[in-house]
PDB file of N, CA and C in Angstrom:
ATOM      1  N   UNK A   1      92.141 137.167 105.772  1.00  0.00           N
ATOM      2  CA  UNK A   1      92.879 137.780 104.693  1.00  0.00           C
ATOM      3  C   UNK A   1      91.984 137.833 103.465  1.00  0.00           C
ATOM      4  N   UNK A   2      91.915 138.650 102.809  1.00  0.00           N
ATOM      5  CA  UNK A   2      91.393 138.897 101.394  1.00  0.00           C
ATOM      6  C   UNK A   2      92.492 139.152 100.338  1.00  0.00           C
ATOM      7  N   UNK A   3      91.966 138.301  99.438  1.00  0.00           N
ATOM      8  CA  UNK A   3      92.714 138.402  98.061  1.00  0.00           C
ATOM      9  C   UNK A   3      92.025 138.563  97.122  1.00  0.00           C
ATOM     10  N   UNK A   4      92.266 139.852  96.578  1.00  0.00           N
ATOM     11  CA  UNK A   4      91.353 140.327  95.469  1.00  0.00           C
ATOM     12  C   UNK A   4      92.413 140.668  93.857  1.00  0.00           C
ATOM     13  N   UNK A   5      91.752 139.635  93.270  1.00  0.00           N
ATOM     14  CA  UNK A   5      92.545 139.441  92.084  1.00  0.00           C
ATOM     15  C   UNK A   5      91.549 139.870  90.867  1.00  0.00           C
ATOM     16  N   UNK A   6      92.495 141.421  90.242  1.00  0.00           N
ATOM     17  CA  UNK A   6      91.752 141.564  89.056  1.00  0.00           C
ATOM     18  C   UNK A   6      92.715 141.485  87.955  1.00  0.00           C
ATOM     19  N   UNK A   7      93.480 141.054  87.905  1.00  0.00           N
ATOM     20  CA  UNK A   7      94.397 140.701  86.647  1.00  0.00           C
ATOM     21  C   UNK A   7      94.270 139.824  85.299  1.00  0.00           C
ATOM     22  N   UNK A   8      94.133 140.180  84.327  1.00  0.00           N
ATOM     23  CA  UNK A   8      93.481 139.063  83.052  1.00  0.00           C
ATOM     24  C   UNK A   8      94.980 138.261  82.912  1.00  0.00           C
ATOM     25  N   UNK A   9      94.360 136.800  83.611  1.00  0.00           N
ATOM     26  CA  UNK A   9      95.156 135.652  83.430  1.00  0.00           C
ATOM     27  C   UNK A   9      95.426 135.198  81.830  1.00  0.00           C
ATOM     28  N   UNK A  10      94.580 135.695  80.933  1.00  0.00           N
ATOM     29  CA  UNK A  10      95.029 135.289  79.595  1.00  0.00           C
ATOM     30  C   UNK A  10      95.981 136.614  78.817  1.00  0.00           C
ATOM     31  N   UNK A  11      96.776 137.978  80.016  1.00  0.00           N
ATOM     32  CA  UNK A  11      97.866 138.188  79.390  1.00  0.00           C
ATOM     33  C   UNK A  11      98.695 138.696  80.570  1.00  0.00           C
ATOM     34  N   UNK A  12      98.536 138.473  81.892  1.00  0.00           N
ATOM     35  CA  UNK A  12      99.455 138.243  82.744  1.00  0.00           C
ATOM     36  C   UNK A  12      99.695 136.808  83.658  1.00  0.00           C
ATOM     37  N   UNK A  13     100.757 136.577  84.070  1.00  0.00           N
ATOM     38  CA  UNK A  13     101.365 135.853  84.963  1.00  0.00           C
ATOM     39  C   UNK A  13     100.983 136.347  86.636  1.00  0.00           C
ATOM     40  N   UNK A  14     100.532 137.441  86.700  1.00  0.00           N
ATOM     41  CA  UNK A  14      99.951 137.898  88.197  1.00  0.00           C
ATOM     42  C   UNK A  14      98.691 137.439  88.556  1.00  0.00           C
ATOM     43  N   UNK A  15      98.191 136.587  87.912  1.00  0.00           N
ATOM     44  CA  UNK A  15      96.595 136.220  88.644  1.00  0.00           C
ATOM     45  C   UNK A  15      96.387 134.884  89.371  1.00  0.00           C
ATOM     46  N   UNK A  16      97.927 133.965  88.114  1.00  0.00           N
ATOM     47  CA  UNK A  16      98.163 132.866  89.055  1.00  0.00           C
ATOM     48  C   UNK A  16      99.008 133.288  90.113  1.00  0.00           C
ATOM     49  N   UNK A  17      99.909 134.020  90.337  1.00  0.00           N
ATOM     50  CA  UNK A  17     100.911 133.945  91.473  1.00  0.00           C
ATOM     51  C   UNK A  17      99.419 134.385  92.513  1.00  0.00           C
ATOM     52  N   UNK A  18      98.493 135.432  92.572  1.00  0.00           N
ATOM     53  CA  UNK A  18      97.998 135.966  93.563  1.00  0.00           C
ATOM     54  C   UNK A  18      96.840 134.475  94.224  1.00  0.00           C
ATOM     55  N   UNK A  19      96.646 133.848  93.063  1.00  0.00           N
ATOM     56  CA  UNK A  19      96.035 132.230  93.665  1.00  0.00           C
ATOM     57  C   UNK A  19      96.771 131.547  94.047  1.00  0.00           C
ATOM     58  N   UNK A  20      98.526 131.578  93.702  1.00  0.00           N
ATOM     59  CA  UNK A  20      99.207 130.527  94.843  1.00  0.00           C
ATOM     60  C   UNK A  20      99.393 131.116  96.332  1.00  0.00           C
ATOM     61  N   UNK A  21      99.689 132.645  95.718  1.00  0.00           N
ATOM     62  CA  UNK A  21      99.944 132.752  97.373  1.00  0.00           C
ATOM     63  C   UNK A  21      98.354 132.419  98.248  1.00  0.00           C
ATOM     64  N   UNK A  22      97.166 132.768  97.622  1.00  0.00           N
ATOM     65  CA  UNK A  22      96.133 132.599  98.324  1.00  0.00           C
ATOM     66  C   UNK A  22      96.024 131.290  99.365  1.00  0.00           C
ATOM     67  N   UNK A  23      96.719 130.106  97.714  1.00  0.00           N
ATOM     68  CA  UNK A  23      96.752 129.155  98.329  1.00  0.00           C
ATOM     69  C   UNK A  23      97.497 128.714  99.703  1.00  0.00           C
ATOM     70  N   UNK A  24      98.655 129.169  99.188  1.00  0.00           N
ATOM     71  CA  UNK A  24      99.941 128.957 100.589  1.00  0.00           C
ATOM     72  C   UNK A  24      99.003 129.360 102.068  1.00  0.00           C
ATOM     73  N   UNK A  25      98.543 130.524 102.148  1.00  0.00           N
ATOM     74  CA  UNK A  25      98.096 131.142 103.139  1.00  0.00           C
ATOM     75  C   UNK A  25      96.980 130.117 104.054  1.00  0.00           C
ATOM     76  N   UNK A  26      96.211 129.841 102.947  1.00  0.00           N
ATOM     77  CA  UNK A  26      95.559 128.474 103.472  1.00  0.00           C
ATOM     78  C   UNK A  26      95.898 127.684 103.772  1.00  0.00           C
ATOM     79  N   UNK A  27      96.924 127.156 103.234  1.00  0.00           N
ATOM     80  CA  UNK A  27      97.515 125.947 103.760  1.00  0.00           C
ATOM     81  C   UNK A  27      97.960 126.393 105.281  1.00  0.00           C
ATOM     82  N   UNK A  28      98.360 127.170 105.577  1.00  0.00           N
ATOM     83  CA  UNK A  28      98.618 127.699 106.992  1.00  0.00           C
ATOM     84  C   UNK A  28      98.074 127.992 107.267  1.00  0.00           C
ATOM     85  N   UNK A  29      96.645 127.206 107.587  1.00  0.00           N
ATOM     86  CA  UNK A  29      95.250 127.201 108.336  1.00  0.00           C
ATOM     87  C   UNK A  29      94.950 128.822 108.809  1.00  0.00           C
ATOM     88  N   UNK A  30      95.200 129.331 107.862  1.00  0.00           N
ATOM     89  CA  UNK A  30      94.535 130.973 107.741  1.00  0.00           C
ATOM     90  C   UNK A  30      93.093 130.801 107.243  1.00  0.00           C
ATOM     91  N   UNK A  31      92.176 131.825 107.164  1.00  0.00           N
ATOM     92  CA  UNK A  31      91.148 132.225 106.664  1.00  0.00           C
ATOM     93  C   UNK A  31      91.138 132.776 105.878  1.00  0.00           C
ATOM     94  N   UNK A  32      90.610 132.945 104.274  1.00  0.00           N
ATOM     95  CA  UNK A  32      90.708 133.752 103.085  1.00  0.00           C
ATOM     96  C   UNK A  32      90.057 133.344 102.290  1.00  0.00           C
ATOM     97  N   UNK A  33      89.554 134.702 102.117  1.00  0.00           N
ATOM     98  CA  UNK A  33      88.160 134.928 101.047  1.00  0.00           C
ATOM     99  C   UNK A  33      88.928 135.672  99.312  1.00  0.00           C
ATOM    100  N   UNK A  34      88.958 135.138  98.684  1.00  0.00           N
ATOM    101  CA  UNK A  34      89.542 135.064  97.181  1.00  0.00           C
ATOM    102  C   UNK A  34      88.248 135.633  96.245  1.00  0.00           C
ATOM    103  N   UNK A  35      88.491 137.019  95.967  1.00  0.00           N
ATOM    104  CA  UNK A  35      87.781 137.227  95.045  1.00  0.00           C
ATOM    105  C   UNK A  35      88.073 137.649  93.636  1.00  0.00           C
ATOM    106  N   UNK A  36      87.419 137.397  92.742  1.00  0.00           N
ATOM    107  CA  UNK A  36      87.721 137.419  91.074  1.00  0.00           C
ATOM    108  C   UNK A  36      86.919 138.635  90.366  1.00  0.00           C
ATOM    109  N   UNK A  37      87.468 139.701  90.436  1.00  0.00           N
ATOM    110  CA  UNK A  37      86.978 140.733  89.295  1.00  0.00           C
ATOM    111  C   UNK A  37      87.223 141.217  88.577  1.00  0.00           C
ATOM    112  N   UNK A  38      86.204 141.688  87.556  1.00  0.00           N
ATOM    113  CA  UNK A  38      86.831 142.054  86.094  1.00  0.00           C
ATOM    114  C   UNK A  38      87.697 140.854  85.216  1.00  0.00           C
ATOM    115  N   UNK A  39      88.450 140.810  84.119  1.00  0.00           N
ATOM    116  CA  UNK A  39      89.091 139.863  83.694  1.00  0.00           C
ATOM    117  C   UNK A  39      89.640 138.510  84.446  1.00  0.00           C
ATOM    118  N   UNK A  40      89.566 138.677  85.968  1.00  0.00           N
ATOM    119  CA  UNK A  40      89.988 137.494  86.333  1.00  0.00           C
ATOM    120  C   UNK A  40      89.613 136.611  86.785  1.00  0.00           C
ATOM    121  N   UNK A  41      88.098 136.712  86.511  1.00  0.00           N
ATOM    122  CA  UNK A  41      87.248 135.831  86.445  1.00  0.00           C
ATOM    123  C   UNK A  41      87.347 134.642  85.566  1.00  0.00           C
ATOM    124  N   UNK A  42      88.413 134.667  84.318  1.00  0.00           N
ATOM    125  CA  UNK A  42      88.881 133.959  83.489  1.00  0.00           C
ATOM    126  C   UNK A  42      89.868 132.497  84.189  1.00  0.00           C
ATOM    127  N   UNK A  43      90.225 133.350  85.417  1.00  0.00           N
ATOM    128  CA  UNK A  43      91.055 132.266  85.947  1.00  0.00           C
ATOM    129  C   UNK A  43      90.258 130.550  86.232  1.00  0.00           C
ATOM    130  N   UNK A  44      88.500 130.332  86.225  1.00  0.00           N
ATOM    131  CA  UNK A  44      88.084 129.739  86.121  1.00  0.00           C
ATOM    132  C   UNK A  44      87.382 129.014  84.336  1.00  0.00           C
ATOM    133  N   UNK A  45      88.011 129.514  83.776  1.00  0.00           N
ATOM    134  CA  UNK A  45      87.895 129.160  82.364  1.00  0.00           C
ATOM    135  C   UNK A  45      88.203 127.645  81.995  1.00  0.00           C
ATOM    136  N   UNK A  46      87.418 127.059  81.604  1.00  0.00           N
ATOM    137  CA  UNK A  46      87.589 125.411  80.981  1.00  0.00           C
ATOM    138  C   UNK A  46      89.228 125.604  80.537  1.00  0.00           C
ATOM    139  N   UNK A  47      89.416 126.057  79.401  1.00  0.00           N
ATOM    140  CA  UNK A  47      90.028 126.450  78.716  1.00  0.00           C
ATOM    141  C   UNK A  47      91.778 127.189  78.954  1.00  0.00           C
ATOM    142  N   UNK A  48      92.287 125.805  79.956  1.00  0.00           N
ATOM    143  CA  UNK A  48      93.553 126.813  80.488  1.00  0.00           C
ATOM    144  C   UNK A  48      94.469 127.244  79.109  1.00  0.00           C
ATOM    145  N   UNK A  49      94.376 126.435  77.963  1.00  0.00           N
ATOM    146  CA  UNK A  49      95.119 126.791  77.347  1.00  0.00           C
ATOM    147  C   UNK A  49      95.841 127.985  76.788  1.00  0.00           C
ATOM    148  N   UNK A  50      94.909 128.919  76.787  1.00  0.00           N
ATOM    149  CA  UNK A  50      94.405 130.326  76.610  1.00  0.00           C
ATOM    150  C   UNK A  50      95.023 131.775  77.592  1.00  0.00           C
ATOM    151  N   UNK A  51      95.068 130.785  79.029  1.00  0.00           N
ATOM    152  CA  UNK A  51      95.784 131.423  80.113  1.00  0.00           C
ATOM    153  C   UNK A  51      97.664 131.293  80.533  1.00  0.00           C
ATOM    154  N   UNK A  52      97.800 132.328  80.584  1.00  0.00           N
ATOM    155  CA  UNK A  52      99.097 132.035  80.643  1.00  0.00           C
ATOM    156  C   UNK A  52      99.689 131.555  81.990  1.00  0.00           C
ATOM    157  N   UNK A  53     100.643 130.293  82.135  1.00  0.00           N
ATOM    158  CA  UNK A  53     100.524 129.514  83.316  1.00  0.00           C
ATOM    159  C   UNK A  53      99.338 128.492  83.265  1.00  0.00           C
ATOM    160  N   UNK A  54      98.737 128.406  82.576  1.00  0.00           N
ATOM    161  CA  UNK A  54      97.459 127.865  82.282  1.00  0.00           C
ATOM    162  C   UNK A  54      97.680 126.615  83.206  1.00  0.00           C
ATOM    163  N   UNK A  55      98.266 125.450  82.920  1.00  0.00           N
ATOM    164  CA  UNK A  55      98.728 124.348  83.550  1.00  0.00           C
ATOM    165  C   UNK A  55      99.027 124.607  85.539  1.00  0.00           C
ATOM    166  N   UNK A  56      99.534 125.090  85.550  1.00  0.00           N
ATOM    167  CA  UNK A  56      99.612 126.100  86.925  1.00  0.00           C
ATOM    168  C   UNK A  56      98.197 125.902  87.797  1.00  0.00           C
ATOM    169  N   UNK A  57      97.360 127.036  86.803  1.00  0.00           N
ATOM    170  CA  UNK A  57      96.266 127.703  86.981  1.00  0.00           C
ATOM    171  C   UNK A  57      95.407 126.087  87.163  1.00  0.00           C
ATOM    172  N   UNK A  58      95.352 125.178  86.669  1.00  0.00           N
ATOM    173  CA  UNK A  58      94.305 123.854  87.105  1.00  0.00           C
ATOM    174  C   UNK A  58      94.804 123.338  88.006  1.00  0.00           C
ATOM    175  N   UNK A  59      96.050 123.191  88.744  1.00  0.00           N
ATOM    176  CA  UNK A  59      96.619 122.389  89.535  1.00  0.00           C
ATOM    177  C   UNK A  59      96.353 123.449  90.624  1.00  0.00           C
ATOM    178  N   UNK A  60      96.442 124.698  90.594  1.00  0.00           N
ATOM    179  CA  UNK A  60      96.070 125.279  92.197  1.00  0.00           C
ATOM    180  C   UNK A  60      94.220 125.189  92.084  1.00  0.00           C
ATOM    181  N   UNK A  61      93.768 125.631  91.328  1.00  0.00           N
ATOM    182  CA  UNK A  61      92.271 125.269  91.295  1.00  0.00           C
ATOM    183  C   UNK A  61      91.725 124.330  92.197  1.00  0.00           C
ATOM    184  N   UNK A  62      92.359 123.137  91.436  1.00  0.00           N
ATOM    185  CA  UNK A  62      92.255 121.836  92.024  1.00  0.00           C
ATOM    186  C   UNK A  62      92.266 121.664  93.237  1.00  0.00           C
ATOM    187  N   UNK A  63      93.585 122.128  93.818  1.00  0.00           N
ATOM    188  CA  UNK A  63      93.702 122.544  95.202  1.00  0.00           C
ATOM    189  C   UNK A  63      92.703 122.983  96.352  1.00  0.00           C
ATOM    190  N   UNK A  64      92.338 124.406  95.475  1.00  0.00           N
ATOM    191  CA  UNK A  64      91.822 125.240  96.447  1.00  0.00           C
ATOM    192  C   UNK A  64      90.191 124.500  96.622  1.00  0.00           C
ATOM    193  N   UNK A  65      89.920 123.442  95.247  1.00  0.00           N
ATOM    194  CA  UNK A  65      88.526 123.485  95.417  1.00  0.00           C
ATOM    195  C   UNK A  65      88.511 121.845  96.435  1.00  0.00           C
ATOM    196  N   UNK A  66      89.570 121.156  96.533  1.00  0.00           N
ATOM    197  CA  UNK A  66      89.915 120.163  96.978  1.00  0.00           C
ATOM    198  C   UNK A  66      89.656 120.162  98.621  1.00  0.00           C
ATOM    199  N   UNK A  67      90.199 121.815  99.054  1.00  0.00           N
ATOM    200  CA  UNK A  67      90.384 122.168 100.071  1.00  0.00           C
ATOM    201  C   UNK A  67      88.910 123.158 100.848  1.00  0.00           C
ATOM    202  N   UNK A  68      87.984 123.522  99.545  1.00  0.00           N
ATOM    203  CA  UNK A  68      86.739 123.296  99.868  1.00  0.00           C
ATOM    204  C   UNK A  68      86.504 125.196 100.311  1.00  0.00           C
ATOM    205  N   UNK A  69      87.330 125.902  99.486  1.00  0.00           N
ATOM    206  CA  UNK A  69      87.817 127.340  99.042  1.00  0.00           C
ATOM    207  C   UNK A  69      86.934 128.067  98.270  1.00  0.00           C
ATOM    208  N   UNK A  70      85.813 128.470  98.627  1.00  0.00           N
ATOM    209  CA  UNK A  70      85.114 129.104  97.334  1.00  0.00           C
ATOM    210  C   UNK A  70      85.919 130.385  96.584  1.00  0.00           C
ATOM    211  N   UNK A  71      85.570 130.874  95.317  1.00  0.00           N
ATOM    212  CA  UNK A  71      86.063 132.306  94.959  1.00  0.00           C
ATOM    213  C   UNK A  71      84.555 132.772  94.872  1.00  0.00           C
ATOM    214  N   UNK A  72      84.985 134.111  95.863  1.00  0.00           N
ATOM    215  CA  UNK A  72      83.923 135.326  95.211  1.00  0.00           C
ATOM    216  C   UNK A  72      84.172 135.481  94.285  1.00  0.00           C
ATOM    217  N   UNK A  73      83.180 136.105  93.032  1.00  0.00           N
ATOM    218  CA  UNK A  73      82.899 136.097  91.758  1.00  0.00           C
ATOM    219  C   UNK A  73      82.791 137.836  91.639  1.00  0.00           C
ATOM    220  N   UNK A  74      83.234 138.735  90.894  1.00  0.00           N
ATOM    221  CA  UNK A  74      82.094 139.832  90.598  1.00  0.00           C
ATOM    222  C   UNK A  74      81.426 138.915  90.019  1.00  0.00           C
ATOM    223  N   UNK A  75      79.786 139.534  90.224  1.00  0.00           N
ATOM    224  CA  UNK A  75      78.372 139.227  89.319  1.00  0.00           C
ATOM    225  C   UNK A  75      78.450 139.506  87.950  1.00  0.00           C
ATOM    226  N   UNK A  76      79.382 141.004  87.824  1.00  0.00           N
ATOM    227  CA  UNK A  76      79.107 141.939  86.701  1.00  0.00           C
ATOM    228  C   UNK A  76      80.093 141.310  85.776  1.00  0.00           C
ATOM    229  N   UNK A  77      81.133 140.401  85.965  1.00  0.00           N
ATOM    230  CA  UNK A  77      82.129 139.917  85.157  1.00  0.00           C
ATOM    231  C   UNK A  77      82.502 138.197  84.725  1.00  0.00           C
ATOM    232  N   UNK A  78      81.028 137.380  84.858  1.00  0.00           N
ATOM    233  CA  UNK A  78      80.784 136.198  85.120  1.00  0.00           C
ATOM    234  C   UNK A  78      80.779 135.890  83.648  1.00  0.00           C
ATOM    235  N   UNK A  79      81.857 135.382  82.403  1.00  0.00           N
ATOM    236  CA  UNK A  79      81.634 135.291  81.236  1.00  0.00           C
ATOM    237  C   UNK A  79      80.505 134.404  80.901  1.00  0.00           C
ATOM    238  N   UNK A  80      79.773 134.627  79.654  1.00  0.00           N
ATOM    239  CA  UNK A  80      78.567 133.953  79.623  1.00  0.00           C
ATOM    240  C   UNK A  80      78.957 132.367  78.528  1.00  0.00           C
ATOM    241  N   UNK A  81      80.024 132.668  78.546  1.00  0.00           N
ATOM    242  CA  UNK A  81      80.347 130.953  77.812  1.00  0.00           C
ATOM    243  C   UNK A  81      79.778 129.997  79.061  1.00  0.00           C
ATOM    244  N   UNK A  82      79.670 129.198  78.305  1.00  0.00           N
ATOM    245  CA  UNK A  82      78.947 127.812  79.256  1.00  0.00           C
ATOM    246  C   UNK A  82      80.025 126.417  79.580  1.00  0.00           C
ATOM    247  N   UNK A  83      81.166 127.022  79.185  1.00  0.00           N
ATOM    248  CA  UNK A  83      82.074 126.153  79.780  1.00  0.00           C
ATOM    249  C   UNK A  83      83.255 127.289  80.661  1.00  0.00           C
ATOM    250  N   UNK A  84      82.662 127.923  81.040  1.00  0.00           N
ATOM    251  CA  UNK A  84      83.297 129.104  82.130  1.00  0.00           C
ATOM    252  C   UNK A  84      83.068 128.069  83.537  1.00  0.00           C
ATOM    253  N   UNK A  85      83.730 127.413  84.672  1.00  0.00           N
ATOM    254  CA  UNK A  85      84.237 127.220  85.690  1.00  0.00           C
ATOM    255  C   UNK A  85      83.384 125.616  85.105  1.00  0.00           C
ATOM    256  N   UNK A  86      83.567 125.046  84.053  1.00  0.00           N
ATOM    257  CA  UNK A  86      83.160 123.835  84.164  1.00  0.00           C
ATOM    258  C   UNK A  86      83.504 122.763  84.933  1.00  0.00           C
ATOM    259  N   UNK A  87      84.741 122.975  85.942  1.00  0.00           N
ATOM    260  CA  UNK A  87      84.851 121.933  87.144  1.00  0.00           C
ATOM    261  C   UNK A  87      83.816 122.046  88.410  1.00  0.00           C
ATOM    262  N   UNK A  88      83.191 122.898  87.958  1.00  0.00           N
ATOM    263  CA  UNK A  88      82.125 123.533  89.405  1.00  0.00           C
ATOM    264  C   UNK A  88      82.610 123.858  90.738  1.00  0.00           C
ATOM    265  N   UNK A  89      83.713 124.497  90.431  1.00  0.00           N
ATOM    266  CA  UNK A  89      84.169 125.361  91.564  1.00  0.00           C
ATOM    267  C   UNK A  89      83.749 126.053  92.697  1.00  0.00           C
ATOM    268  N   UNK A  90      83.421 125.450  93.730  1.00  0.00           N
ATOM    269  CA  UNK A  90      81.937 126.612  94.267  1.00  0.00           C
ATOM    270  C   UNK A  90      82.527 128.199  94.460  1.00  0.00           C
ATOM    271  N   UNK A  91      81.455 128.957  93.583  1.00  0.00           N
ATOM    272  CA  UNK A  91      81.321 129.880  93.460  1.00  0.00           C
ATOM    273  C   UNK A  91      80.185 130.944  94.297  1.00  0.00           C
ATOM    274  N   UNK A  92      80.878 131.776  94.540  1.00  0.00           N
ATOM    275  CA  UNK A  92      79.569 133.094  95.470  1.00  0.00           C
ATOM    276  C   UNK A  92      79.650 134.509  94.611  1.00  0.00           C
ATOM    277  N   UNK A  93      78.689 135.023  94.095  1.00  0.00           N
ATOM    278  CA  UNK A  93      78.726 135.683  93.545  1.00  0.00           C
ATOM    279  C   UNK A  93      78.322 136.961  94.305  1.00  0.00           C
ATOM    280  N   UNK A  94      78.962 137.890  93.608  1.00  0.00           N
ATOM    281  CA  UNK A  94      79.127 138.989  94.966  1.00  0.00           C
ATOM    282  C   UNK A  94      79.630 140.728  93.980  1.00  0.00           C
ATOM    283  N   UNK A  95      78.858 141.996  94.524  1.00  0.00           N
ATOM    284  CA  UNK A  95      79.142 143.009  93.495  1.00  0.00           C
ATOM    285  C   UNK A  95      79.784 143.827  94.914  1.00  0.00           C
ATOM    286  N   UNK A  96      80.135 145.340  94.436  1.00  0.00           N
ATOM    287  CA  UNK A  96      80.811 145.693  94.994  1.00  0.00           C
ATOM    288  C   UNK A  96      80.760 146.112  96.386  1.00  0.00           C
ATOM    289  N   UNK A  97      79.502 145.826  96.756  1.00  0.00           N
ATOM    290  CA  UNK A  97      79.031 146.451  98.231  1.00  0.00           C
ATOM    291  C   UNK A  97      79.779 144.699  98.907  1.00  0.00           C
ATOM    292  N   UNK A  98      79.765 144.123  98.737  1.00  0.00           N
ATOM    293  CA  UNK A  98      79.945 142.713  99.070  1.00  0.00           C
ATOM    294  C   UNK A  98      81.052 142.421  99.477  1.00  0.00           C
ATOM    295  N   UNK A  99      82.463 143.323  98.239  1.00  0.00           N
ATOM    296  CA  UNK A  99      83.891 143.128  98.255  1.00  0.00           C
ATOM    297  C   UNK A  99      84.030 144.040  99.262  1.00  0.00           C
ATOM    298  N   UNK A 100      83.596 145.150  99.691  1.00  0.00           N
ATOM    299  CA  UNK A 100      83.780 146.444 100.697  1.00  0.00           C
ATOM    300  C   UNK A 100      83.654 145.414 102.199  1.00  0.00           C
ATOM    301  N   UNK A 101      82.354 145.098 102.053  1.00  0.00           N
ATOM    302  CA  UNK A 101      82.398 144.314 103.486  1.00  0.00           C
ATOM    303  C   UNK A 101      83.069 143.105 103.521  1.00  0.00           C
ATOM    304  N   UNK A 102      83.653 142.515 102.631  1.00  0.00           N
ATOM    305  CA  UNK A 102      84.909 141.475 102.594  1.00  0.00           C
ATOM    306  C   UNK A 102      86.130 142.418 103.475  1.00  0.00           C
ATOM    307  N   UNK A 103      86.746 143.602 102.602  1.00  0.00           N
ATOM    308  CA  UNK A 103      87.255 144.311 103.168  1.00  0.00           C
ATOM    309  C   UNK A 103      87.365 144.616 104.347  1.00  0.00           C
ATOM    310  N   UNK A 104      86.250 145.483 104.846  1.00  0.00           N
ATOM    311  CA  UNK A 104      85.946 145.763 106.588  1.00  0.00           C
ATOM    312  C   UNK A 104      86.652 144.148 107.012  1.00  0.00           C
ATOM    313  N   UNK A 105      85.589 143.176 107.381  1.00  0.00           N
ATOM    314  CA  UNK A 105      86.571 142.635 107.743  1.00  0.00           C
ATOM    315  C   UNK A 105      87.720 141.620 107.905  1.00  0.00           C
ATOM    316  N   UNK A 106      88.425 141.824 106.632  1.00  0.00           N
ATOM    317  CA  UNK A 106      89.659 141.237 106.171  1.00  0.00           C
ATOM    318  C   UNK A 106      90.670 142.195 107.342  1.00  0.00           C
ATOM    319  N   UNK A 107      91.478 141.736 108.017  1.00  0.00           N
ATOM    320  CA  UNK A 107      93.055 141.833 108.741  1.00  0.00           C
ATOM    321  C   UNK A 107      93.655 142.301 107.652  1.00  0.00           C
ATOM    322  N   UNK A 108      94.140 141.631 106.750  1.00  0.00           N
ATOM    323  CA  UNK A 108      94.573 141.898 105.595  1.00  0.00           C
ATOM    324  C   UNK A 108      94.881 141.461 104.457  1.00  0.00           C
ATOM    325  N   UNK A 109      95.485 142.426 103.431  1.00  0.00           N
ATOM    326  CA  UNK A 109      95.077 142.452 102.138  1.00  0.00           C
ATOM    327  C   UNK A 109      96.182 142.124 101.137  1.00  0.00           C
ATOM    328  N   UNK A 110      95.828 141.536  99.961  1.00  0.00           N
ATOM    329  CA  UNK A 110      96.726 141.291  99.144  1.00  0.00           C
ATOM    330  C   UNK A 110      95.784 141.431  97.898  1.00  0.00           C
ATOM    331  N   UNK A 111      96.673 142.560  96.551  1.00  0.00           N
ATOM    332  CA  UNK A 111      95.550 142.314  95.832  1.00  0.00           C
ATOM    333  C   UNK A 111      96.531 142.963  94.686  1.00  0.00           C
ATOM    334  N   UNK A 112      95.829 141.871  93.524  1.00  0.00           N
ATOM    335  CA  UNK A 112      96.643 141.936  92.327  1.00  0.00           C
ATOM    336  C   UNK A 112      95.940 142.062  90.872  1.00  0.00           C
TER     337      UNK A 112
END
């Protein structure tokens, strides 16, 4: 499954729901590749305060990185603050030829 989340978590509520369901899915020993482009790359921001759900948003983090979940990254949307994914989330950074072949072969799709 692929989940491709481009929603700016600091003015919607859709970027965490598309990381819980990511999460759920995993938990039901599925396979899923979670990628972050454009604004929602924010969802790894030090700084939940800023995000709405913010509190939310560290407790599935936590989760997913607990559970050993990388997020694809766009390259092109990696903010250059230096406390951007300061829990060290493992991250893969990846542009659009990258998300296409995520695509190919993802079963399927969820994307917000």
């Amino acid at each position: 499954m692929l989940v491709l989340i481009s929603e700016d978590p600091r003015a919607s509520h859709r970027a965490n729901e598309a990381m819980r369901i990511a999460l759920g899915v995993v938990a039901g020993e599925n396979e899923v590749s979670i990628v972050l482009a454009g604004p929602a790359t924010h969802l790894l921001d030090e700084d939940t305060d800023e995000l709405v759900d913010g509190d939310d948003i560290a407790k599935v983090r936590a989760s997913l990185r607990k559970l050993g979940i990388p997020f694809h990254v766009e390259a092109t949307s990696v903010p250059p603050d230096a406390s951007w994914n300061a829990d060290a989330h493992p991250v893969t950074p990846i542009d659009a030829e990258g998300i296409a072949a995520l695509a190919i072969r993802a079963s399927r799709f969820i994307v917000f």
